[in-house]
Every structure is written in C-alpha cells, then in structure tokens.
PDB file of N, CA and C in Angstrom:
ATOM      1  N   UNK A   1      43.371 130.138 135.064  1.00  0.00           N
ATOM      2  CA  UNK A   1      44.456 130.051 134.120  1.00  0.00           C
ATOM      3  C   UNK A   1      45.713 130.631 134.761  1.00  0.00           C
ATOM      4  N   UNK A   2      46.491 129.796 134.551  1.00  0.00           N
ATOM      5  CA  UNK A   2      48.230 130.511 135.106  1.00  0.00           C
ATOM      6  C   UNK A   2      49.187 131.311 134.211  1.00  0.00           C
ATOM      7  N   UNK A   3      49.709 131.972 134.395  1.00  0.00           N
ATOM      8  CA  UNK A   3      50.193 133.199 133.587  1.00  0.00           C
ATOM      9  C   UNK A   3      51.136 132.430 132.577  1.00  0.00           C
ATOM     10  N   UNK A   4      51.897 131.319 133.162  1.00  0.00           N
ATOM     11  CA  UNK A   4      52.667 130.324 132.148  1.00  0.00           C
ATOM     12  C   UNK A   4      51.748 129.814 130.953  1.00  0.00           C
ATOM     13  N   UNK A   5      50.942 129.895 130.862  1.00  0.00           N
ATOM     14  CA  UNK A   5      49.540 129.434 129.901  1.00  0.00           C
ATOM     15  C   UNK A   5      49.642 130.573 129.231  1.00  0.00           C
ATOM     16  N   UNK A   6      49.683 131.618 129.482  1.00  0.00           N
ATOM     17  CA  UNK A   6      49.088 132.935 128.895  1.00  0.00           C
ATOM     18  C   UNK A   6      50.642 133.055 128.150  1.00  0.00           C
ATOM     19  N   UNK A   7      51.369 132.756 128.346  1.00  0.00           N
ATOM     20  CA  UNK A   7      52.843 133.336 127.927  1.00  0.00           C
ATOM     21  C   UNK A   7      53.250 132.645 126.324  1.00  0.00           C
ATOM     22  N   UNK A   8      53.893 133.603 125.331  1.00  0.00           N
ATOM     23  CA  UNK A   8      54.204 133.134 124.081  1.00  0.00           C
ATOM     24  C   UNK A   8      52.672 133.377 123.271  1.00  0.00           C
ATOM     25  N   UNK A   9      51.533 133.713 123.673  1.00  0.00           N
ATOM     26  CA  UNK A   9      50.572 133.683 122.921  1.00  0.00           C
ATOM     27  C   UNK A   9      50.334 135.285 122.305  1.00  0.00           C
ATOM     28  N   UNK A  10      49.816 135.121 121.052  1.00  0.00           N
ATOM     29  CA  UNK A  10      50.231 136.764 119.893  1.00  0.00           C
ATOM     30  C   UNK A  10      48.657 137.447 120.603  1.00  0.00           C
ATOM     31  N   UNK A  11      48.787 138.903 120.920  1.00  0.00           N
ATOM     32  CA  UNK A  11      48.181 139.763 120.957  1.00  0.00           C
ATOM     33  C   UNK A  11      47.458 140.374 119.656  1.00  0.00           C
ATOM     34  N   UNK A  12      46.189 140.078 119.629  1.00  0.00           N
ATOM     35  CA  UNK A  12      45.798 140.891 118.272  1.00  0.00           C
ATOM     36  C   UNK A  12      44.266 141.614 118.381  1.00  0.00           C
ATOM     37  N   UNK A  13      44.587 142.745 117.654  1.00  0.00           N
ATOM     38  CA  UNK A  13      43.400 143.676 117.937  1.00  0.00           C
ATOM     39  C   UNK A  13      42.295 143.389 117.264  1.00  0.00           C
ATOM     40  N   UNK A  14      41.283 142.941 117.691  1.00  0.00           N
ATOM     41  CA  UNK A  14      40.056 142.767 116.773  1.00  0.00           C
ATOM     42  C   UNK A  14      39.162 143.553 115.634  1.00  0.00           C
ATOM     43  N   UNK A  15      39.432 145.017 116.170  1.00  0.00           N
ATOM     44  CA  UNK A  15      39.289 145.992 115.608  1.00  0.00           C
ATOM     45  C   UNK A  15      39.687 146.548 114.191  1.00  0.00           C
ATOM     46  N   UNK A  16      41.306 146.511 114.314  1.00  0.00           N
ATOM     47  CA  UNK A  16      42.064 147.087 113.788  1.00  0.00           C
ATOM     48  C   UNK A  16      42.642 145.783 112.785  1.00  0.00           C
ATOM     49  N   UNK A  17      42.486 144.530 112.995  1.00  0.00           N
ATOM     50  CA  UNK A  17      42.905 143.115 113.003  1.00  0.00           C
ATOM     51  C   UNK A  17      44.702 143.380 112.691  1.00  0.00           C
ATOM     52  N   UNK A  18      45.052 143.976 113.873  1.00  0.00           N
ATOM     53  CA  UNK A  18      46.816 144.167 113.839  1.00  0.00           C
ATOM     54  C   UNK A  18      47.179 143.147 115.109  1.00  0.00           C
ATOM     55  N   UNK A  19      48.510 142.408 114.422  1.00  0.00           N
ATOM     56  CA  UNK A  19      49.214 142.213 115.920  1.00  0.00           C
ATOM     57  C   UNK A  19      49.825 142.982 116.281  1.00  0.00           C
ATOM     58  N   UNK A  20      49.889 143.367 118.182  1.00  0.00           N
ATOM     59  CA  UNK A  20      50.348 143.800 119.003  1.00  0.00           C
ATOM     60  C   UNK A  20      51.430 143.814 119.591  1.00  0.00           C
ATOM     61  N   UNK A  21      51.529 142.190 119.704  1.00  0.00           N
ATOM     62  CA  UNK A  21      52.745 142.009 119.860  1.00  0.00           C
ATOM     63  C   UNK A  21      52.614 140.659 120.783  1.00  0.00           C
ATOM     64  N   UNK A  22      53.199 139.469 121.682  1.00  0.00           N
ATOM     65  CA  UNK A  22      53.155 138.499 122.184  1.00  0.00           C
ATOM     66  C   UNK A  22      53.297 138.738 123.691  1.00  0.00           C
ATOM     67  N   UNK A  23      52.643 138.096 124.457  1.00  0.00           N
ATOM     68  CA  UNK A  23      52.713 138.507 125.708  1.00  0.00           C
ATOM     69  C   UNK A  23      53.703 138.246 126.871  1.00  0.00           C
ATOM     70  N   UNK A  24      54.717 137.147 126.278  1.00  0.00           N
ATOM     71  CA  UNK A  24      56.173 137.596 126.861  1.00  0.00           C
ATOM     72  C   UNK A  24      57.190 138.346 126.913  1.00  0.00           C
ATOM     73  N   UNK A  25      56.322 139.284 125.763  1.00  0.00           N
ATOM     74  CA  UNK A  25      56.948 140.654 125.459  1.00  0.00           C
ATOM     75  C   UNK A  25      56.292 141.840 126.355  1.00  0.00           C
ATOM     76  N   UNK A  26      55.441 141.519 127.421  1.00  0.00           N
ATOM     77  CA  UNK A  26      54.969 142.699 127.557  1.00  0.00           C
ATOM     78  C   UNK A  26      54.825 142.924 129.010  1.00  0.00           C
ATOM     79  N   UNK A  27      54.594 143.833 129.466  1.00  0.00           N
ATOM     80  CA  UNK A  27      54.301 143.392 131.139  1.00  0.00           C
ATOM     81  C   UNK A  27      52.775 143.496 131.788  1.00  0.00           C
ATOM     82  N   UNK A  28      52.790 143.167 132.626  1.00  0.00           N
ATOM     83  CA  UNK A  28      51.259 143.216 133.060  1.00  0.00           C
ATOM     84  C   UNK A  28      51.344 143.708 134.652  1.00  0.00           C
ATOM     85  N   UNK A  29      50.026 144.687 134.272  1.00  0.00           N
ATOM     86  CA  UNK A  29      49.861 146.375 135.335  1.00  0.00           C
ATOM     87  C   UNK A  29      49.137 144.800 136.432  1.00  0.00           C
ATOM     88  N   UNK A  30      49.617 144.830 138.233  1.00  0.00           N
ATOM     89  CA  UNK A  30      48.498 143.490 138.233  1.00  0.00           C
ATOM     90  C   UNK A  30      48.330 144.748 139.897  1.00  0.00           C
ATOM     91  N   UNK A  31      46.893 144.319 140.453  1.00  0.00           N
ATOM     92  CA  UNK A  31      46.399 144.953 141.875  1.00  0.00           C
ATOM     93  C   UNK A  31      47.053 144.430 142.891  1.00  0.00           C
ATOM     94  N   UNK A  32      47.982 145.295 143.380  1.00  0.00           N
ATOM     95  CA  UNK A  32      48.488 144.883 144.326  1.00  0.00           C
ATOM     96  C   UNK A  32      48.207 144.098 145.867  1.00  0.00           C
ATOM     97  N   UNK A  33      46.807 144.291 145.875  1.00  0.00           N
ATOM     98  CA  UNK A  33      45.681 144.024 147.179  1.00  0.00           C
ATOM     99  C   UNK A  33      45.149 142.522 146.647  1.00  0.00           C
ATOM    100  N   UNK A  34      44.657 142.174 145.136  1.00  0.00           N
ATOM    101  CA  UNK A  34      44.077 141.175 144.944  1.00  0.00           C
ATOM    102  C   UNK A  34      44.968 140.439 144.287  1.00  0.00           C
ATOM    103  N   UNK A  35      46.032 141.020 143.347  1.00  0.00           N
ATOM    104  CA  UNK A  35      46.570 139.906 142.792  1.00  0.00           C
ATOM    105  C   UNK A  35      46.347 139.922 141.384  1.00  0.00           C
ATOM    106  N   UNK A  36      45.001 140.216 140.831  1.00  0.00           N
ATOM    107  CA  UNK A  36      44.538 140.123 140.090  1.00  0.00           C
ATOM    108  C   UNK A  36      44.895 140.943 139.112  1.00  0.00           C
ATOM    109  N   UNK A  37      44.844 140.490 137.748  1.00  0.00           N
ATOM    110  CA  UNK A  37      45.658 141.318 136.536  1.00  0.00           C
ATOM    111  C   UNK A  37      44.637 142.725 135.787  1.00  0.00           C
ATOM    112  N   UNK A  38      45.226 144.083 136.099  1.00  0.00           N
ATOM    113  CA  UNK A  38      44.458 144.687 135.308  1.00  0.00           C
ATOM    114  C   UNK A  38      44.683 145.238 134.144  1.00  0.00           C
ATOM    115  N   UNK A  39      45.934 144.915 133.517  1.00  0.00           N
ATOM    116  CA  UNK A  39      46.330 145.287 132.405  1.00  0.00           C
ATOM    117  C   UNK A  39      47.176 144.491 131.685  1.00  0.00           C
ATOM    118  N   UNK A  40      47.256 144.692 130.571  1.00  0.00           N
ATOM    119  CA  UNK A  40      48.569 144.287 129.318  1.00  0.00           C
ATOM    120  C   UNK A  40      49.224 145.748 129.092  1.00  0.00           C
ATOM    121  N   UNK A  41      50.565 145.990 129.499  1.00  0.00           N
ATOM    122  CA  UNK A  41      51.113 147.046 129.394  1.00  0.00           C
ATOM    123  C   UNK A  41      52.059 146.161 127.830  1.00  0.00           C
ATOM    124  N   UNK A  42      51.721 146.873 126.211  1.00  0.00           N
ATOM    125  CA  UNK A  42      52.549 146.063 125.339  1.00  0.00           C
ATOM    126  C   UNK A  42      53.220 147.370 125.238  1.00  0.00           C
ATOM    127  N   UNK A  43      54.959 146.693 124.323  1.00  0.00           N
ATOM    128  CA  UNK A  43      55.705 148.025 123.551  1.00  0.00           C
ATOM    129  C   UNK A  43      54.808 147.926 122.507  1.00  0.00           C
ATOM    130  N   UNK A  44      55.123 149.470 121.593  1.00  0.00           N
ATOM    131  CA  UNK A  44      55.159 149.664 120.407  1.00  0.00           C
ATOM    132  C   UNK A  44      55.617 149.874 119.762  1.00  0.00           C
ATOM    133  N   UNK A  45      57.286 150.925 119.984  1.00  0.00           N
ATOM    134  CA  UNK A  45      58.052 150.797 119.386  1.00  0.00           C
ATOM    135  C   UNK A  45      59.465 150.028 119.292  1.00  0.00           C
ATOM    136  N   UNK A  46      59.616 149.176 118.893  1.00  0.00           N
ATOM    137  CA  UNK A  46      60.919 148.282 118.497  1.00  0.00           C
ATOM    138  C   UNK A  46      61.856 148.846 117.723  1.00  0.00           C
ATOM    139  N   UNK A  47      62.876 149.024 118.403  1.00  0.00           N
ATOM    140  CA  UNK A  47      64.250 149.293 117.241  1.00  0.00           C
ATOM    141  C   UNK A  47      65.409 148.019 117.211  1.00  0.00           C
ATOM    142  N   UNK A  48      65.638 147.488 116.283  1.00  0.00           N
ATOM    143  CA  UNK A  48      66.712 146.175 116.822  1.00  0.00           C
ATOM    144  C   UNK A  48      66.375 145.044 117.985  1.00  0.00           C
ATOM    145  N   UNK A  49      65.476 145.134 118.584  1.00  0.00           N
ATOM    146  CA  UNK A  49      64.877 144.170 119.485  1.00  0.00           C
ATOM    147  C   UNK A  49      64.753 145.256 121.062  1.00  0.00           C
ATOM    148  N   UNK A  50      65.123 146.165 120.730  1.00  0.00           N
ATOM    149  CA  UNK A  50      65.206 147.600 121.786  1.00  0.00           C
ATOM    150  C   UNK A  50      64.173 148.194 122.154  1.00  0.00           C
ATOM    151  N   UNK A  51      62.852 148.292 123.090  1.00  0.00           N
ATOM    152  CA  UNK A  51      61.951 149.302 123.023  1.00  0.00           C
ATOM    153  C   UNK A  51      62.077 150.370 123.466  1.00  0.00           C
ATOM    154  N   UNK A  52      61.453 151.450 123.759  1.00  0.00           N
ATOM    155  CA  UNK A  52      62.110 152.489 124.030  1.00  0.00           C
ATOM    156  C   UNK A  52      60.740 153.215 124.809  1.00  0.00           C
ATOM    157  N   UNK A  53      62.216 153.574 125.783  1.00  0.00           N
ATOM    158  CA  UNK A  53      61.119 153.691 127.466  1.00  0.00           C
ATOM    159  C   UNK A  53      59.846 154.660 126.932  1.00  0.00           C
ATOM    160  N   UNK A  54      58.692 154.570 127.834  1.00  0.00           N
ATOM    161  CA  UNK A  54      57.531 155.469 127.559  1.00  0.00           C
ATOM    162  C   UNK A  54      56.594 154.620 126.732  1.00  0.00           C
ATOM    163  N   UNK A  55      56.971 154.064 125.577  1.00  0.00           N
ATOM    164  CA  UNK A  55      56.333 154.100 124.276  1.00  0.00           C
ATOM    165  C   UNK A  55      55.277 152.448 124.756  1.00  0.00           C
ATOM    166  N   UNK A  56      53.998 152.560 125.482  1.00  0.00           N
ATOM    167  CA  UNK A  56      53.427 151.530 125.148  1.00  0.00           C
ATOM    168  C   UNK A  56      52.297 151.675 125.000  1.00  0.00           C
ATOM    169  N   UNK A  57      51.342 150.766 124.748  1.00  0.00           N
ATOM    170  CA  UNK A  57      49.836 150.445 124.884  1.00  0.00           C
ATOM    171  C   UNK A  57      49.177 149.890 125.981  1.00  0.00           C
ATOM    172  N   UNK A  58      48.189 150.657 126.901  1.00  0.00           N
ATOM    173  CA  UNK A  58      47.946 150.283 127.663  1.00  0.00           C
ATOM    174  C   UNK A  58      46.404 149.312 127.363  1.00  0.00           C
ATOM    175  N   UNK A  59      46.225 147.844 127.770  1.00  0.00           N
ATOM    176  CA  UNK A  59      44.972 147.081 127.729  1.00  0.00           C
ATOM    177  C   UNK A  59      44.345 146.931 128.343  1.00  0.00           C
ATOM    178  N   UNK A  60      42.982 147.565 129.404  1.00  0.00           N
ATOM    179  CA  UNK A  60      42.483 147.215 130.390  1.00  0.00           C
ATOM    180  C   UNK A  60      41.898 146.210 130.073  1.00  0.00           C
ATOM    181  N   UNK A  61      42.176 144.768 131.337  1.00  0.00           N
ATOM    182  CA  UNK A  61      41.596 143.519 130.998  1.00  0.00           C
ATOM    183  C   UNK A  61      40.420 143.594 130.595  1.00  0.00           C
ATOM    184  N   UNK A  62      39.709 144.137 130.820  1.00  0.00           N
ATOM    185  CA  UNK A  62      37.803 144.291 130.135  1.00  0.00           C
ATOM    186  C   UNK A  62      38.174 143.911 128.972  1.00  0.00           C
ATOM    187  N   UNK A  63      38.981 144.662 128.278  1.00  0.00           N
ATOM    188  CA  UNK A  63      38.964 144.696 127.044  1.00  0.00           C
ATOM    189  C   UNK A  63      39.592 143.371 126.662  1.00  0.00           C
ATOM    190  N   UNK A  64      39.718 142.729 126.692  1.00  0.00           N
ATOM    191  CA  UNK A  64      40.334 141.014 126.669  1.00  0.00           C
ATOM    192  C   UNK A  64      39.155 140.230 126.177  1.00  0.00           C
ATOM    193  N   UNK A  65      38.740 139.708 125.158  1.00  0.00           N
ATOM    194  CA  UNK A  65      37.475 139.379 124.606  1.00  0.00           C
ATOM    195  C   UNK A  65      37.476 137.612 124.738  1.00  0.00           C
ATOM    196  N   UNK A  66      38.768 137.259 124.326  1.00  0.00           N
ATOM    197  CA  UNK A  66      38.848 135.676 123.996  1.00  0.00           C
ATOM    198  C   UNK A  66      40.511 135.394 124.070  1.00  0.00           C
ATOM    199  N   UNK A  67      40.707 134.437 125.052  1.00  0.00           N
ATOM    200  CA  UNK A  67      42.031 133.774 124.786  1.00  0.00           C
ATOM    201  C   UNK A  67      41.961 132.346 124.528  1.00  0.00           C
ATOM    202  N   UNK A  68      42.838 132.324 123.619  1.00  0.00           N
ATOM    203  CA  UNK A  68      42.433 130.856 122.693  1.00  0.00           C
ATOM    204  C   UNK A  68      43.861 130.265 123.196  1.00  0.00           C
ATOM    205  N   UNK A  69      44.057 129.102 122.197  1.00  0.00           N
ATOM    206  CA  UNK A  69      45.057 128.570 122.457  1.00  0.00           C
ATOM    207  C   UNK A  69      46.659 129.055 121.701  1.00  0.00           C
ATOM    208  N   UNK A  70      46.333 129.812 120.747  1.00  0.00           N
ATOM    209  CA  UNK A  70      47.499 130.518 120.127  1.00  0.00           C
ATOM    210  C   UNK A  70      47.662 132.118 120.035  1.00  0.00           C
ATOM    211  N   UNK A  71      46.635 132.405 120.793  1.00  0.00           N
ATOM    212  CA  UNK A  71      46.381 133.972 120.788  1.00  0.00           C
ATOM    213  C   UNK A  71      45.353 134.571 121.709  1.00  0.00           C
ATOM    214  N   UNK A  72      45.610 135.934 122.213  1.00  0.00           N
ATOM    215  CA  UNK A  72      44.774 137.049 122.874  1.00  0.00           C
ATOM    216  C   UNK A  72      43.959 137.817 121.927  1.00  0.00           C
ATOM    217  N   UNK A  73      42.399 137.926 121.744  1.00  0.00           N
ATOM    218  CA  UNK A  73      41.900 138.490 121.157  1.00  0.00           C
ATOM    219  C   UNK A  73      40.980 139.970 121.729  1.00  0.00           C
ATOM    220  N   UNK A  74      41.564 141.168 121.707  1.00  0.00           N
ATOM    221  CA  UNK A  74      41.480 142.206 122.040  1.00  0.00           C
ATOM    222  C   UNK A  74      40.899 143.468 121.352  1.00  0.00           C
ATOM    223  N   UNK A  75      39.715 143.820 122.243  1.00  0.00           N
ATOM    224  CA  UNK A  75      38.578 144.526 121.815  1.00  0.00           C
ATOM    225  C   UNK A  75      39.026 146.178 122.019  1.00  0.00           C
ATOM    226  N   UNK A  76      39.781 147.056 122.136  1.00  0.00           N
ATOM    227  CA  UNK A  76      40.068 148.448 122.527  1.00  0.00           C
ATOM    228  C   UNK A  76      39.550 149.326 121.663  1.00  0.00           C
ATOM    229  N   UNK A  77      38.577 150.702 122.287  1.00  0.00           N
ATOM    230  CA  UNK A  77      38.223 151.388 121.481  1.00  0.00           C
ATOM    231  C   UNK A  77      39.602 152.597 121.421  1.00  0.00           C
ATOM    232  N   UNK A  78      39.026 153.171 120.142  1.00  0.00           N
ATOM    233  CA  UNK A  78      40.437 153.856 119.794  1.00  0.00           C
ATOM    234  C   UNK A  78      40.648 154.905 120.565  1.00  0.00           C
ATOM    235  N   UNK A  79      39.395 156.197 121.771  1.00  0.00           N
ATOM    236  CA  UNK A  79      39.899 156.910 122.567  1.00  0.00           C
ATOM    237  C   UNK A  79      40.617 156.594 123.662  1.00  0.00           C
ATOM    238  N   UNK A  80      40.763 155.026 123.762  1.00  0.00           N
ATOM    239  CA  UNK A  80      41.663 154.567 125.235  1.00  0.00           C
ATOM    240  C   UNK A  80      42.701 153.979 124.287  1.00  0.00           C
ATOM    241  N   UNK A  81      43.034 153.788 123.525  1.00  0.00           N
ATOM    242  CA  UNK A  81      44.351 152.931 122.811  1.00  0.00           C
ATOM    243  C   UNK A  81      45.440 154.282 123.506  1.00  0.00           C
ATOM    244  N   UNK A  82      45.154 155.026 123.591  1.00  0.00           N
ATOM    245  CA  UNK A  82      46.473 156.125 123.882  1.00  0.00           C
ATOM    246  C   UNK A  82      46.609 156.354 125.462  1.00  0.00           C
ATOM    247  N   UNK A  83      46.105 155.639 126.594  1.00  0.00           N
ATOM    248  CA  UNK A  83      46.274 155.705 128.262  1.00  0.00           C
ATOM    249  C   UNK A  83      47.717 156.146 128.578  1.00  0.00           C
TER     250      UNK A  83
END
C-alpha cells in the first residue's frame, strides 16, 4: 500500500470508539534504515486549526488492526496512549 492510499482516511480508536483524527493530519515516526513506518504520530490538541507543539499521540504500527477503505482502525492499550 502507498502512503497516498493511506492519506484523508479517519483514525479511530477501537477501544475507546473516538476519532483521532485523519491521517493527513498527522505525521508518521518511519525507520530510517528500512523505510518502513513505525508510527502514527496524531495531534490532540486543536485550537482554530493550530496544534500545539508537544501535544500528540503516539501509535505504534502493531497497534494498527484494520485499514479499510474510509478509515484506520486502531487497537491502543491505555498505558501506551501517553508515549
């Protein structure tokens, strides 16, 4: 899958069943050696369309359960929601 695929699709916690937020909103932590993506770095706090430095959620891909065609479906237990 190419990251243009992955882009515009809503982040939502399975858990908690909250959205997160969309993943052209967010950046992604990727291994510099492989390439390969190991995170969804999302904001959390929004002011006016503003986030504000520090404030995110970190997703280790593990935790990535199902990507569909309109959404990321995301498994995080709540002692790592705070990385």
């Amino acid at each position: 899958m190419r990251l243009s695929e992955l882009s515009g699709k809503e982040i939502v916690n399975v858990k908690k069943a909250e959205r997160l937020g969309v993943l052209g909103q967010t950046d992604l932590e990727i291994n510099e050696n492989t390439g390969q993506i190991q995170a969804l770095l999302i904001p959390t706090v929004k002011w006016f369309g503003f986030r504000k430095q520090g404030e995110e959620v970190r997703v280790p891909w593990q935790h990535i359960k199902k990507i569909g065609s309109d959404m990321i479906i995301i498994d995080v237990p709540e002692e790592q929601k705070e990385d």
